[in-house]
N, C-alpha and C. Protein backbone atom coordinates (compact mmCIF):
# COMPACT_ATOMS: atom_id res chain seq x y z
N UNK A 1 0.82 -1.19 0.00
CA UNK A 1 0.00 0.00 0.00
C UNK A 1 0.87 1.26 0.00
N UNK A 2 2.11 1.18 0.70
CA UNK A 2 2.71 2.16 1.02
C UNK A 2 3.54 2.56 -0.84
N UNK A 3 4.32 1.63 -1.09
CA UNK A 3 4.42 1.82 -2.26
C UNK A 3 3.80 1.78 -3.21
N UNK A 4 2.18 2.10 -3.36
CA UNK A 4 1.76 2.32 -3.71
C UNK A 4 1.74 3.71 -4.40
N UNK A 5 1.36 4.19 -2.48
CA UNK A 5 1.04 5.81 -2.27
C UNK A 5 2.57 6.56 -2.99
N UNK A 6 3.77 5.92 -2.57
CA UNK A 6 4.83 6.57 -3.06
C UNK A 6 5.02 6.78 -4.60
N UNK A 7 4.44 5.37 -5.51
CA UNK A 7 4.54 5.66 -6.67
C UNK A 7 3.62 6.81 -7.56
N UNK A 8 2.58 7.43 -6.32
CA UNK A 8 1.61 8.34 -6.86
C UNK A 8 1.99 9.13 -6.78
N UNK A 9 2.58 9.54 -5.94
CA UNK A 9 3.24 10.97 -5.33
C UNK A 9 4.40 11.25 -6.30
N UNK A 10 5.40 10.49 -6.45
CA UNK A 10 6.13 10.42 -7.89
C UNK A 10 5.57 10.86 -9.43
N UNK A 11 4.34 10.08 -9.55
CA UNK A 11 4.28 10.29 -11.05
C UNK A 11 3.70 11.66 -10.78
N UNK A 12 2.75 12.13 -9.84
CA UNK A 12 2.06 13.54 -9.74
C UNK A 12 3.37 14.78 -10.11
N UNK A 13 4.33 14.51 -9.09
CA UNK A 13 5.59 15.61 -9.15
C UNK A 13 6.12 15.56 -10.56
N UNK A 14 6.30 14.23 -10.68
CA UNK A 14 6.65 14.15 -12.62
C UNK A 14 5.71 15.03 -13.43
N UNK A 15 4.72 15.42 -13.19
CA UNK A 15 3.22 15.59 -14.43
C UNK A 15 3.71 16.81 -14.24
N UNK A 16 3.73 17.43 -12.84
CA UNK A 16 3.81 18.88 -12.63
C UNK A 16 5.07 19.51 -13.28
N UNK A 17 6.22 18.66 -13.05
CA UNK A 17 7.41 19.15 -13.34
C UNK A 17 7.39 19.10 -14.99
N UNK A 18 6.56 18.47 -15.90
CA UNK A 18 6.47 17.94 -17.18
C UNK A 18 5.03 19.28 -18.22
N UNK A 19 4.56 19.56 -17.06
CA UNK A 19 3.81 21.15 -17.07
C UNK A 19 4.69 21.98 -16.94
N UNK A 20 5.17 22.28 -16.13
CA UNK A 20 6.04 23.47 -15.56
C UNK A 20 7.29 23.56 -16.97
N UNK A 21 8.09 22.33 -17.33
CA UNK A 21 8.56 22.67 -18.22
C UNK A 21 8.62 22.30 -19.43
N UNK A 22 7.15 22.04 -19.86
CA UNK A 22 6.79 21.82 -21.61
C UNK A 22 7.47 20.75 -21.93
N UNK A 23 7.64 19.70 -21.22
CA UNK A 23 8.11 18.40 -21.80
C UNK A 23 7.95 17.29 -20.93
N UNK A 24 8.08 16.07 -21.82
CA UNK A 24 7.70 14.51 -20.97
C UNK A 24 9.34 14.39 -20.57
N UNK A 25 9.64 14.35 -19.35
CA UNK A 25 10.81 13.73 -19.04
C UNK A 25 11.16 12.42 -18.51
N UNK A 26 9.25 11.68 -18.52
CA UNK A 26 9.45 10.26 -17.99
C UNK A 26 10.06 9.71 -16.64
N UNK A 27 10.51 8.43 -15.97
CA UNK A 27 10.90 8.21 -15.20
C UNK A 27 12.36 8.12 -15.25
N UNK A 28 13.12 9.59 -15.10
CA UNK A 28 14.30 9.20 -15.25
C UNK A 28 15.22 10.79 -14.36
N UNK A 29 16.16 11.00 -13.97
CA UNK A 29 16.55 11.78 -13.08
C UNK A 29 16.59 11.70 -11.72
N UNK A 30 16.88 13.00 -10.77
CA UNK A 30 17.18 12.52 -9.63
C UNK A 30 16.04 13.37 -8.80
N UNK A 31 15.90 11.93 -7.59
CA UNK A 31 14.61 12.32 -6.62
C UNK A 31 15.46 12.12 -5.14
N UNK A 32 15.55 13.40 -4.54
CA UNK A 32 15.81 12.81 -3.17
C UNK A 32 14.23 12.97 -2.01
N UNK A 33 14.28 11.49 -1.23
CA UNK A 33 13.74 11.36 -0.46
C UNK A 33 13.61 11.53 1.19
N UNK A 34 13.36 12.42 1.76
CA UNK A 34 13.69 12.34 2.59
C UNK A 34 12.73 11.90 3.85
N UNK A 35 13.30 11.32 4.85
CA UNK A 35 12.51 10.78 6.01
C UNK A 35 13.15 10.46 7.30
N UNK A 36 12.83 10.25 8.44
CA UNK A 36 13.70 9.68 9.47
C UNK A 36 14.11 8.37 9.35
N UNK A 37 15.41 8.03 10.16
CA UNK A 37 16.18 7.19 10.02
C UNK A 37 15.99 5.72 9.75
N UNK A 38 14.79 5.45 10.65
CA UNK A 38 14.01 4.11 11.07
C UNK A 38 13.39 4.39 9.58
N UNK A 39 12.27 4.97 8.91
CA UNK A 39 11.42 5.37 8.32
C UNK A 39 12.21 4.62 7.08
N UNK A 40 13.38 5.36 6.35
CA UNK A 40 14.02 4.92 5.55
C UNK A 40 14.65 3.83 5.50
N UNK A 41 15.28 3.18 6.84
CA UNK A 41 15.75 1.75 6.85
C UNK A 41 14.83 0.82 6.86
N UNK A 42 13.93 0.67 7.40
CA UNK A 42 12.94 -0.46 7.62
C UNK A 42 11.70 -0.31 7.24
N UNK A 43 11.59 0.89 6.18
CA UNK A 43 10.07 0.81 5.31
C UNK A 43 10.70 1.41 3.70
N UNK A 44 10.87 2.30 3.57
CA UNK A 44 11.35 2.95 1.97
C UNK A 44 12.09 2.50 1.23
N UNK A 45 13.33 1.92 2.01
CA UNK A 45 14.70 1.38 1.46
C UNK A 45 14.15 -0.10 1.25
N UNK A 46 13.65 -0.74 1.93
CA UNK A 46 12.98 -2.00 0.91
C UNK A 46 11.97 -2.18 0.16
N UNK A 47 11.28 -1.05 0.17
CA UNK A 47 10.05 -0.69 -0.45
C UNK A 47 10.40 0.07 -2.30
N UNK A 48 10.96 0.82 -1.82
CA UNK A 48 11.60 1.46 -3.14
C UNK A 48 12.65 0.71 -3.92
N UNK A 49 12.96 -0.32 -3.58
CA UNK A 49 14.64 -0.59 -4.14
C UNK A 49 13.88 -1.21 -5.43
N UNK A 50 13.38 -2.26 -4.99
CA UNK A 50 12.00 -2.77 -6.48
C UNK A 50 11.78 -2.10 -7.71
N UNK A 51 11.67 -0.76 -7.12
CA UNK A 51 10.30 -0.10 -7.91
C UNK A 51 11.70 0.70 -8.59
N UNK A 52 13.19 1.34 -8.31
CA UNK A 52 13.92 1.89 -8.47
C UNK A 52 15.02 0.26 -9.72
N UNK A 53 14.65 -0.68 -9.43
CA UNK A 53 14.88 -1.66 -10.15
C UNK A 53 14.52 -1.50 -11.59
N UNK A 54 13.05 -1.52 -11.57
CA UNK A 54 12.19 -1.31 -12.87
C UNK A 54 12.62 -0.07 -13.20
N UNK A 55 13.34 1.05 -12.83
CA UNK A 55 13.50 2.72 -13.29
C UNK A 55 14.76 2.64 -13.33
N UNK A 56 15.45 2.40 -14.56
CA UNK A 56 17.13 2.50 -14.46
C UNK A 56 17.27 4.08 -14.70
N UNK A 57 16.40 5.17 -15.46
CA UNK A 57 16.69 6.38 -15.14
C UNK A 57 16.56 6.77 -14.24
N UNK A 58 15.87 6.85 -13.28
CA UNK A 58 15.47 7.13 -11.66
C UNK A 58 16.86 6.80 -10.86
N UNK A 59 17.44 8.03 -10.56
CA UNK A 59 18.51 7.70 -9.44
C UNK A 59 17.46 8.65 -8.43
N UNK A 60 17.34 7.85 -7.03
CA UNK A 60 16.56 7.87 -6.18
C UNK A 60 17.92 7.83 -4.90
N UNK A 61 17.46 9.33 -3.96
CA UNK A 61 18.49 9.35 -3.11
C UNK A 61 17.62 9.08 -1.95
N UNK A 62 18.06 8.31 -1.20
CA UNK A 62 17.06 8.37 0.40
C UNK A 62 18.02 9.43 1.20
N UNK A 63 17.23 10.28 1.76
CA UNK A 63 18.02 11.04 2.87
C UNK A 63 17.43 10.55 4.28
N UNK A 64 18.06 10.26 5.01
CA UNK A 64 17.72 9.97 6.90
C UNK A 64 18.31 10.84 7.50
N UNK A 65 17.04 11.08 7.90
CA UNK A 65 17.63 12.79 8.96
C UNK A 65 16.48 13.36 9.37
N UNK A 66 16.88 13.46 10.92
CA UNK A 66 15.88 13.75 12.03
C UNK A 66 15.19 15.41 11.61
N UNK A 67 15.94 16.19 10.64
CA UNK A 67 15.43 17.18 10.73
C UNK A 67 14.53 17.37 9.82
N UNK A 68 13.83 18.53 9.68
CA UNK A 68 12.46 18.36 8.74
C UNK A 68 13.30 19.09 7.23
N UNK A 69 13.39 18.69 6.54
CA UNK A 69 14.05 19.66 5.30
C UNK A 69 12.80 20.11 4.75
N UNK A 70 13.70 21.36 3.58
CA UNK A 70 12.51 22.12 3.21
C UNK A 70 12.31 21.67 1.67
N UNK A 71 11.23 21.51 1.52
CA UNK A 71 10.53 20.96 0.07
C UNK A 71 10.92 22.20 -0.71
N UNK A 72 10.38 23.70 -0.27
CA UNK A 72 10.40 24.67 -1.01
C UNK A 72 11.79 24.99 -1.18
N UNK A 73 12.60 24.87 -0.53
CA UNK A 73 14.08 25.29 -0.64
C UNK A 73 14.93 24.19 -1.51
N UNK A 74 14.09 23.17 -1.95
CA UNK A 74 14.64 22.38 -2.85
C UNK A 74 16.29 21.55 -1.91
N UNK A 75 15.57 21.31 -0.27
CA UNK A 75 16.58 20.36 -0.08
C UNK A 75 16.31 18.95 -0.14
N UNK A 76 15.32 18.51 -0.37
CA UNK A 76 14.47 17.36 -0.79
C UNK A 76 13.17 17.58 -1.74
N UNK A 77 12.88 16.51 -2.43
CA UNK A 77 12.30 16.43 -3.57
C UNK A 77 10.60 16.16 -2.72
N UNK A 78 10.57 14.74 -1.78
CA UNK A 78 9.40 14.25 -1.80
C UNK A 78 9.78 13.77 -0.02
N UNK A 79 9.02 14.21 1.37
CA UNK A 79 9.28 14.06 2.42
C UNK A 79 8.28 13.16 3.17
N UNK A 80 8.38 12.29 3.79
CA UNK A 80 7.95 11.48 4.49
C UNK A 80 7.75 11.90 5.55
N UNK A 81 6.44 12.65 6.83
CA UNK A 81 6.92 12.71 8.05
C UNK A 81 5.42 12.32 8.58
N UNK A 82 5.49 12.38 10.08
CA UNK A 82 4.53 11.74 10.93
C UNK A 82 3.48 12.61 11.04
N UNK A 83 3.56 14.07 10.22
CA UNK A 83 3.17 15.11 10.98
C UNK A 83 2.93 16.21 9.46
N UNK A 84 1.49 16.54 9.62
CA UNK A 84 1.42 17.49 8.54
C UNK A 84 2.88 19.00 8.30
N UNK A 85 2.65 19.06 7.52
CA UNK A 85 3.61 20.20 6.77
C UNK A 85 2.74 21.90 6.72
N UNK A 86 3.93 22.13 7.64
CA UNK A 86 3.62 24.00 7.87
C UNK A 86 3.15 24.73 6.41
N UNK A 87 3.61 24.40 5.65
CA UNK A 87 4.12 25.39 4.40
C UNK A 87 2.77 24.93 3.04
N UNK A 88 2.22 26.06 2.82
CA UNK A 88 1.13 26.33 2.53
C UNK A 88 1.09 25.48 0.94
N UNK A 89 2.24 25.93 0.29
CA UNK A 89 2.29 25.43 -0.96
C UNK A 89 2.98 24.14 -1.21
N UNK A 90 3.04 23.16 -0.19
CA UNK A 90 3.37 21.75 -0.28
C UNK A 90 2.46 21.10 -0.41
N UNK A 91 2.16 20.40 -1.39
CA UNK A 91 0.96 19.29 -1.70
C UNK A 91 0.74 18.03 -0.77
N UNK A 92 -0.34 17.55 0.05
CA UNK A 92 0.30 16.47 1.11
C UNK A 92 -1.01 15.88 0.66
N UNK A 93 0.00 14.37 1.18
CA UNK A 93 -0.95 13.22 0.92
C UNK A 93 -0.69 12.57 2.05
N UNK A 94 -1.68 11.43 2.46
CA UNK A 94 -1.46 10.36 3.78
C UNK A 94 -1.36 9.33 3.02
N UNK A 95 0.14 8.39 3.31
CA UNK A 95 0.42 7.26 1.97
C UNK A 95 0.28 6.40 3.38
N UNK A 96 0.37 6.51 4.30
CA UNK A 96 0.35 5.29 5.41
C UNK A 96 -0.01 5.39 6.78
N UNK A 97 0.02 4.59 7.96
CA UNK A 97 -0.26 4.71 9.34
C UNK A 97 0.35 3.78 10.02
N UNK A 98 1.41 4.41 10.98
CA UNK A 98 2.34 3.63 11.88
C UNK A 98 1.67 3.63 13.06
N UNK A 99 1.64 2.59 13.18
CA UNK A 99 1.21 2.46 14.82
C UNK A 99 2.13 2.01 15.68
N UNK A 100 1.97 2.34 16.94
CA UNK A 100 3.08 2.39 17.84
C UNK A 100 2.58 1.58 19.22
N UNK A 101 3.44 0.72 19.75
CA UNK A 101 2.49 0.11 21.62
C UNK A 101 3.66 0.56 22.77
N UNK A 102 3.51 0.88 23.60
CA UNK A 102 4.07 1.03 24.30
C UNK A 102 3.93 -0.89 25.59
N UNK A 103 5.28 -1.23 25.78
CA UNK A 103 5.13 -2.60 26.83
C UNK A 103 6.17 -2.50 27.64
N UNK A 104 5.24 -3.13 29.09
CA UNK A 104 6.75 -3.25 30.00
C UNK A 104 6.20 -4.61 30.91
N UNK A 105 7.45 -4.96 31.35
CA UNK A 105 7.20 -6.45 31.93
C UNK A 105 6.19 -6.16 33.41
N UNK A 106 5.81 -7.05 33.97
CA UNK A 106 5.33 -7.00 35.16
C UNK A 106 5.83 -6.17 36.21
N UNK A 107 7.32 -7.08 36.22
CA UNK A 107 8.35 -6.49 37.32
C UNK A 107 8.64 -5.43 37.06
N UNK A 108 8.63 -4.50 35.86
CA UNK A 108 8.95 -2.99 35.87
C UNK A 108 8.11 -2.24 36.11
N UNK A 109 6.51 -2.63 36.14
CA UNK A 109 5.53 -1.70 36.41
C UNK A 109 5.51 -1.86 38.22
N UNK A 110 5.96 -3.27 38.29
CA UNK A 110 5.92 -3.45 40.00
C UNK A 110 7.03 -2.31 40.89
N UNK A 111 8.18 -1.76 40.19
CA UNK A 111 9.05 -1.00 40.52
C UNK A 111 8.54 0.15 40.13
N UNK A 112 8.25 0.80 39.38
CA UNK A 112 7.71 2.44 38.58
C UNK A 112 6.29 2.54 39.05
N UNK A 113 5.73 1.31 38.45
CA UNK A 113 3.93 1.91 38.73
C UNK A 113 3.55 2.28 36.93
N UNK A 114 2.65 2.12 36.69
CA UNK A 114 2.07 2.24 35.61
C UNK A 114 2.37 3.82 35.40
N UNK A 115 2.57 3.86 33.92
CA UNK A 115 3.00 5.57 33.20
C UNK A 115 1.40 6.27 33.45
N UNK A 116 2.11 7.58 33.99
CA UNK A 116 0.33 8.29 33.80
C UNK A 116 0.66 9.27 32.48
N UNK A 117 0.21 8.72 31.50
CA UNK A 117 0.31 9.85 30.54
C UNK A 117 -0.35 10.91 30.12
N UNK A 118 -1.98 10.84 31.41
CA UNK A 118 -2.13 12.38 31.06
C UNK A 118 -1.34 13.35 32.26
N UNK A 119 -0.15 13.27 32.55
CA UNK A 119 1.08 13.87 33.50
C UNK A 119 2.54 13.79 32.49
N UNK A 120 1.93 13.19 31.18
CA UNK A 120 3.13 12.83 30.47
C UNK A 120 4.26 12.45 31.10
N UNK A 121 4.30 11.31 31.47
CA UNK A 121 4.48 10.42 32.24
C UNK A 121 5.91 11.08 33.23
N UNK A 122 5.68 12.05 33.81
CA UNK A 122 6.58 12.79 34.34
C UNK A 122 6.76 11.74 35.72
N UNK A 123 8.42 11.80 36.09
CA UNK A 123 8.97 11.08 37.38
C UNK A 123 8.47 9.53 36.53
N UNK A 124 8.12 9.07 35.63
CA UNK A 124 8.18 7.54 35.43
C UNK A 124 9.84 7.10 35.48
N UNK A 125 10.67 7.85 34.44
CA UNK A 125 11.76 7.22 34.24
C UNK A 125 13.22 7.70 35.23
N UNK A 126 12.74 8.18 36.54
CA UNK A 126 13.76 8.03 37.28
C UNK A 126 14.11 6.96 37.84
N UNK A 127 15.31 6.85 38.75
CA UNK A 127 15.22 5.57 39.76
C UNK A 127 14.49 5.97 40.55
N UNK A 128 13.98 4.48 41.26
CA UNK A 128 13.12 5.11 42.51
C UNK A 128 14.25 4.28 43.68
């Protein structure tokens, strides 16, 4: 599904960029991607390598990096984040949904006490 959503988001930026400058340039040139570290190792980077298989023009850069780069400043092409985008003239799509659990053994809640997270779980992670 996810590479799905990515291959849409691709051909869209292609159409635009193929408007913008009066020509088909097809799947071929360079796209950097950017996302956090985890994001790119254990979802994009095996997700894309496939699809970058079938595209021998497509040199496809993954960037990993905690910071948010700027689409408009042209330091990344196409950004992955958890979290809508400030900037008015970035086109956003929802290509996926990570879900997250938080677990702890018996014996650690028997020492801490269950997290109160509407206190955001303040004093959980000291020693006691």
């Amino acid at each position: 599904m996810m590479l799905a959503r990515a291959e849409q988001m691709e051909a869209a930026a292609l159409a635009a960029e193929r408007v913008a400058s009066g020509r088909d340039v097809g799947l071929r040139g360079r796209v950097a991607v950017t996302a956090s570290e985890w994001l790119v190792g254990s979802v994009l980077g095996p997700l894309l390598g496939p699809f970058v298989a079938e595209h021998p023009g497509l040199e496809l850069e993954l960037v990993a990096d905690a910071r948010h780069l700027s689409l408009s400043r042209r330091e990344a092409d196409i950004a992955v984040r958890p979290s809508r985008f400030e900037q008015a003239e970035v086109i956003q799509r929802q290509v996926g949904v990570v879900a997250f659990g938080l677990y702890a053994s018996d014996g650690y809640l028997a020492r801490r006490g269950m997290p109160d997270f509407a206190a955001q779980c303040e004093g959980t992670c000291s020693s006691r």
